[in-house]
Protein backbone atom coordinates (compact mmCIF):
# COMPACT_ATOMS: atom_id res chain seq x y z
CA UNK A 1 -8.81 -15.95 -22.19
CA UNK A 2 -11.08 -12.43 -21.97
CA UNK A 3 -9.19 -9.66 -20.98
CA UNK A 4 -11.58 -6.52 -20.16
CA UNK A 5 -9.49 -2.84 -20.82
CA UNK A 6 -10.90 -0.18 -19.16
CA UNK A 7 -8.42 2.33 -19.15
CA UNK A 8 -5.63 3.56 -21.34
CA UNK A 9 -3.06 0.33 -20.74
CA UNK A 10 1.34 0.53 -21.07
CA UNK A 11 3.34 -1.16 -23.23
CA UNK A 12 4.90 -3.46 -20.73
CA UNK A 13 0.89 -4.49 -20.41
CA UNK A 14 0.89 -4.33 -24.18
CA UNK A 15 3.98 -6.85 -24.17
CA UNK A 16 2.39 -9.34 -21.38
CA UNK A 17 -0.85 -9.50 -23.49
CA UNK A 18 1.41 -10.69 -26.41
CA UNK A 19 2.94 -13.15 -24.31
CA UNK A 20 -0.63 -14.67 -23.05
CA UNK A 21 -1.29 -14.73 -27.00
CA UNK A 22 1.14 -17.35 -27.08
CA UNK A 23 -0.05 -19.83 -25.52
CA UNK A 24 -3.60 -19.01 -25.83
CA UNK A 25 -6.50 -17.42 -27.56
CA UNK A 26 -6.79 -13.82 -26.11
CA UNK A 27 -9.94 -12.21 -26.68
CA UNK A 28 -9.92 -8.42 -25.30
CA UNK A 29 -13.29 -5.94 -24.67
CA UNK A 30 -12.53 -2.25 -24.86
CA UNK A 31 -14.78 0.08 -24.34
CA UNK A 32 -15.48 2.43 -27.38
CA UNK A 33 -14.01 5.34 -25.15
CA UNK A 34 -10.63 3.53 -24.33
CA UNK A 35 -10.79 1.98 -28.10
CA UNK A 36 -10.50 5.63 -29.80
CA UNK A 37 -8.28 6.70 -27.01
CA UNK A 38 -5.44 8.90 -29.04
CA UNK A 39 -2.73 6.80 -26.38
CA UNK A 40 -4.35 3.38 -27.44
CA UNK A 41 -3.92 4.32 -30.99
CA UNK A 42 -0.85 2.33 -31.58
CA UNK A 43 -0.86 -0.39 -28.73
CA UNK A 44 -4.38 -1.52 -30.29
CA UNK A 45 -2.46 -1.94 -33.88
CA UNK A 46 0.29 -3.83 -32.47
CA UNK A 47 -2.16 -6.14 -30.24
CA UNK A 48 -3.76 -6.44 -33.89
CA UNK A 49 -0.98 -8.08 -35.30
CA UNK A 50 -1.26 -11.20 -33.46
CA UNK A 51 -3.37 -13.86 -34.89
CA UNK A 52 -4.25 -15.04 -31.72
CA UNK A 53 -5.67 -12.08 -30.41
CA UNK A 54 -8.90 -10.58 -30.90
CA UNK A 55 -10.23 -7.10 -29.87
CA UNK A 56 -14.12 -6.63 -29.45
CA UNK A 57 -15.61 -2.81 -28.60
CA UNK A 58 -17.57 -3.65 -25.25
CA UNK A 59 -20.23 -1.71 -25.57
CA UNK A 60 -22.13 -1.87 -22.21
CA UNK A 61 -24.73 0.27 -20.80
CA UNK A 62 -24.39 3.74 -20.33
CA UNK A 63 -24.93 5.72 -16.94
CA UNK A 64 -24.42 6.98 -14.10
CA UNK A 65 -22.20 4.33 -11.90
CA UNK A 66 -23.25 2.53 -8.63
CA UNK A 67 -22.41 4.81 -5.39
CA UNK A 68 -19.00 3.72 -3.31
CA UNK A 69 -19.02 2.75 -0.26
CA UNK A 70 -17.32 5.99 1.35
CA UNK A 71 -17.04 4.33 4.81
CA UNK A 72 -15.48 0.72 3.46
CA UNK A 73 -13.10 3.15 1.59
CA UNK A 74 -12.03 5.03 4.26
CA UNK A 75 -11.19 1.75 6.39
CA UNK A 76 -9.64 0.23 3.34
CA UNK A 77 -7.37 3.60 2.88
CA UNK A 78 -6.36 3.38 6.98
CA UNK A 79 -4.70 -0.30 5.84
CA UNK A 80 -3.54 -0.09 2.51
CA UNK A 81 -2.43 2.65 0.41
CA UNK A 82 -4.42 4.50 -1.99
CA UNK A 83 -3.30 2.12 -5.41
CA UNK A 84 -4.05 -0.57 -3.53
CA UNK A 85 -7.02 -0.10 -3.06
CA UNK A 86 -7.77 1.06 -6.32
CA UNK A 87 -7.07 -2.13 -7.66
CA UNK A 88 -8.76 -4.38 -5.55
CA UNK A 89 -11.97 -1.59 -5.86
CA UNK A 90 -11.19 -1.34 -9.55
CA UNK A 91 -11.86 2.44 -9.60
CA UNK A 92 -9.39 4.94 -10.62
CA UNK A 93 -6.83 6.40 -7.98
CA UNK A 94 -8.45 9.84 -8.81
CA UNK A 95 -11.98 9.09 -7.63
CA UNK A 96 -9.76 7.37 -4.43
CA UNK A 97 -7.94 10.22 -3.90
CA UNK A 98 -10.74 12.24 -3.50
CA UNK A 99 -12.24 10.56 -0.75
CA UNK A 100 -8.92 10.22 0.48
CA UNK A 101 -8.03 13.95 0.90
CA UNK A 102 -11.98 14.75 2.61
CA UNK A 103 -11.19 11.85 4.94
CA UNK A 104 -6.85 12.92 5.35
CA UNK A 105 -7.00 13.69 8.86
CA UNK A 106 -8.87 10.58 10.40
CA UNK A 107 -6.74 8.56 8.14
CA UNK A 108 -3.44 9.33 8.97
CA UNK A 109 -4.52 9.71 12.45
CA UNK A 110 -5.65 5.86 12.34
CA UNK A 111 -2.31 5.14 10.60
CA UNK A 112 -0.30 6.21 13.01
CA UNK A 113 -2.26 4.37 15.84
CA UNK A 114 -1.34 1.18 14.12
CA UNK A 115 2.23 1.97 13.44
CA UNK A 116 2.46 3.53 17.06
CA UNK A 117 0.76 -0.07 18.31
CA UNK A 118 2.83 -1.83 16.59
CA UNK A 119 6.20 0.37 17.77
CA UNK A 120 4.84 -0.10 21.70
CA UNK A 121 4.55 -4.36 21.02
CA UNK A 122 8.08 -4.46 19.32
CA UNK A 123 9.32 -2.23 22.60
CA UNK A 124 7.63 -4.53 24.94
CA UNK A 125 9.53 -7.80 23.59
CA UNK A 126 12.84 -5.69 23.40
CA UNK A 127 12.25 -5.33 27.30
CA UNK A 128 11.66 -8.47 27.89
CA UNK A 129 14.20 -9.83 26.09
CA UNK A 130 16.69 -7.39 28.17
CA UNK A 131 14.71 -8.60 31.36
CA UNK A 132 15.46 -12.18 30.51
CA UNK A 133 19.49 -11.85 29.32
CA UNK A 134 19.77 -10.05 32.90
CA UNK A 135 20.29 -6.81 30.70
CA UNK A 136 17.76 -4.56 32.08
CA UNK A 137 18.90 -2.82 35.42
CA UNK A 138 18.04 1.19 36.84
CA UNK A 139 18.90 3.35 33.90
CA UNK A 140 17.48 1.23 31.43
CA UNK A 141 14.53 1.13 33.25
CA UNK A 142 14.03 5.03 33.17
CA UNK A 143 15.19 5.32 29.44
CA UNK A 144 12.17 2.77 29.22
CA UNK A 145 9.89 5.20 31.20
CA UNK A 146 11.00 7.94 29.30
CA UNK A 147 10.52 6.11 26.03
CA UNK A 148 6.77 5.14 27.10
CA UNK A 149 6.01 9.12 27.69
CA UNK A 150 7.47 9.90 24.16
CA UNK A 151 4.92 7.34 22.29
CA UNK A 152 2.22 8.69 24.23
CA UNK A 153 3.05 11.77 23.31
CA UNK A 154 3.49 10.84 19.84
CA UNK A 155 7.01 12.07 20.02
CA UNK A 156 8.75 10.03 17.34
CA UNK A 157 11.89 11.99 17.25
CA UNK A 158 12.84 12.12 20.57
CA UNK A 159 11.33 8.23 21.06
CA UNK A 160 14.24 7.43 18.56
CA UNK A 161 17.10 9.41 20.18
CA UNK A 162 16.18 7.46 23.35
CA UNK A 163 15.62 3.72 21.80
CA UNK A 164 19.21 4.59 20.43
CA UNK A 165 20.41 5.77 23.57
CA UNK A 166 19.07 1.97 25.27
CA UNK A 167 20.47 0.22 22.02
CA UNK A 168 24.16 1.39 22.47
CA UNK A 169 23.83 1.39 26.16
CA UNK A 170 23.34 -2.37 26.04
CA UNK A 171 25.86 -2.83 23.22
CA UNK A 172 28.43 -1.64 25.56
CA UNK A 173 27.20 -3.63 28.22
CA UNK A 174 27.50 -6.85 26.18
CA UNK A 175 30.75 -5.88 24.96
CA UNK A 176 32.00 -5.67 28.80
CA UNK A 177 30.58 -8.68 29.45
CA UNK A 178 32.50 -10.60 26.85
């Protein structure tokens, strides 16, 4: 098994390499920057230990890396959050978080789209399940409305207060009805 370190690793990554050692041969490139790493220092003499693994200075070309992809990172960063997509991009969070604070406002603005999207679907199938148990009559109807003018509005707080207000209003009418 190759395992390539590119960064500065823990000691619970430390402990899993040990436990791959035991079952196989674990052969592990390091960079000569990582290698001489004063945090390394003593997870490298531990990994040393084990006969079965083997550490090899990876000494690859030098330069200047290939350019991101700022616009695949920015829709990555609207879906997933920012060590997420870190590790599937294996880049560091820092370089990430860059493009994530230039790009802040259009992604948390796309964010909340989704999660308003979402919150308008979920409302929708709570009405029509009310429709359906006979459950939605005149008032809930306007608490509805009023709910519908608070999402557009991106008015979370008071969108909550009135999804509350339909909740317990419907409790109470399924309590009388028992």
């Amino acid at each position: 098994m190759i395992i390539d370190l590119n960064k500065v690793i823990s000691w619970k990554d430390v402990e899993k390499i040990i436990e791959m050692a035991k079952k196989d041969i674990v052969v592990i490139r390091i960079p000569p920057g990582t290698y001489r790493n004063k945090k390394m220092k003593y997870k490298i003499e531990a990994l040393k230990e084990i006969p079965t693994i083997f550490i090899a200075i990876n000494r690859k070309e030098r330069g200047r890396k290939p350019e991101l992809d700022v616009d695949k990172i920015i829709e990555m960063l609207k879906e997933k959050s920012l060590t997420e997509v870190a590790e599937l991009l294996e880049i560091p969070e820092t370089t990430l978080y860059y493009h994530f604070d230039k790009h802040r406002e259009e992604i948390e603005k796309e964010r909340l789209e989704r999660k308003m999207d979402e919150f308008e679907r979920l409302m929708w199938a709570y009405k029509e399940m009310l429709v359906e148990k006979g459950l939605y009559d005149a008032y809930v109807e306007s608490l509805f409305a009023e709910l519908e003018m608070c999402i557009r509005n991106k008015n979370l707080e008071k969108a909550k207060k009135i999804l509350v207000e339909i909740i317990s209003y419907v409790n109470a009418h399924l309590d009388d009805e028992e």
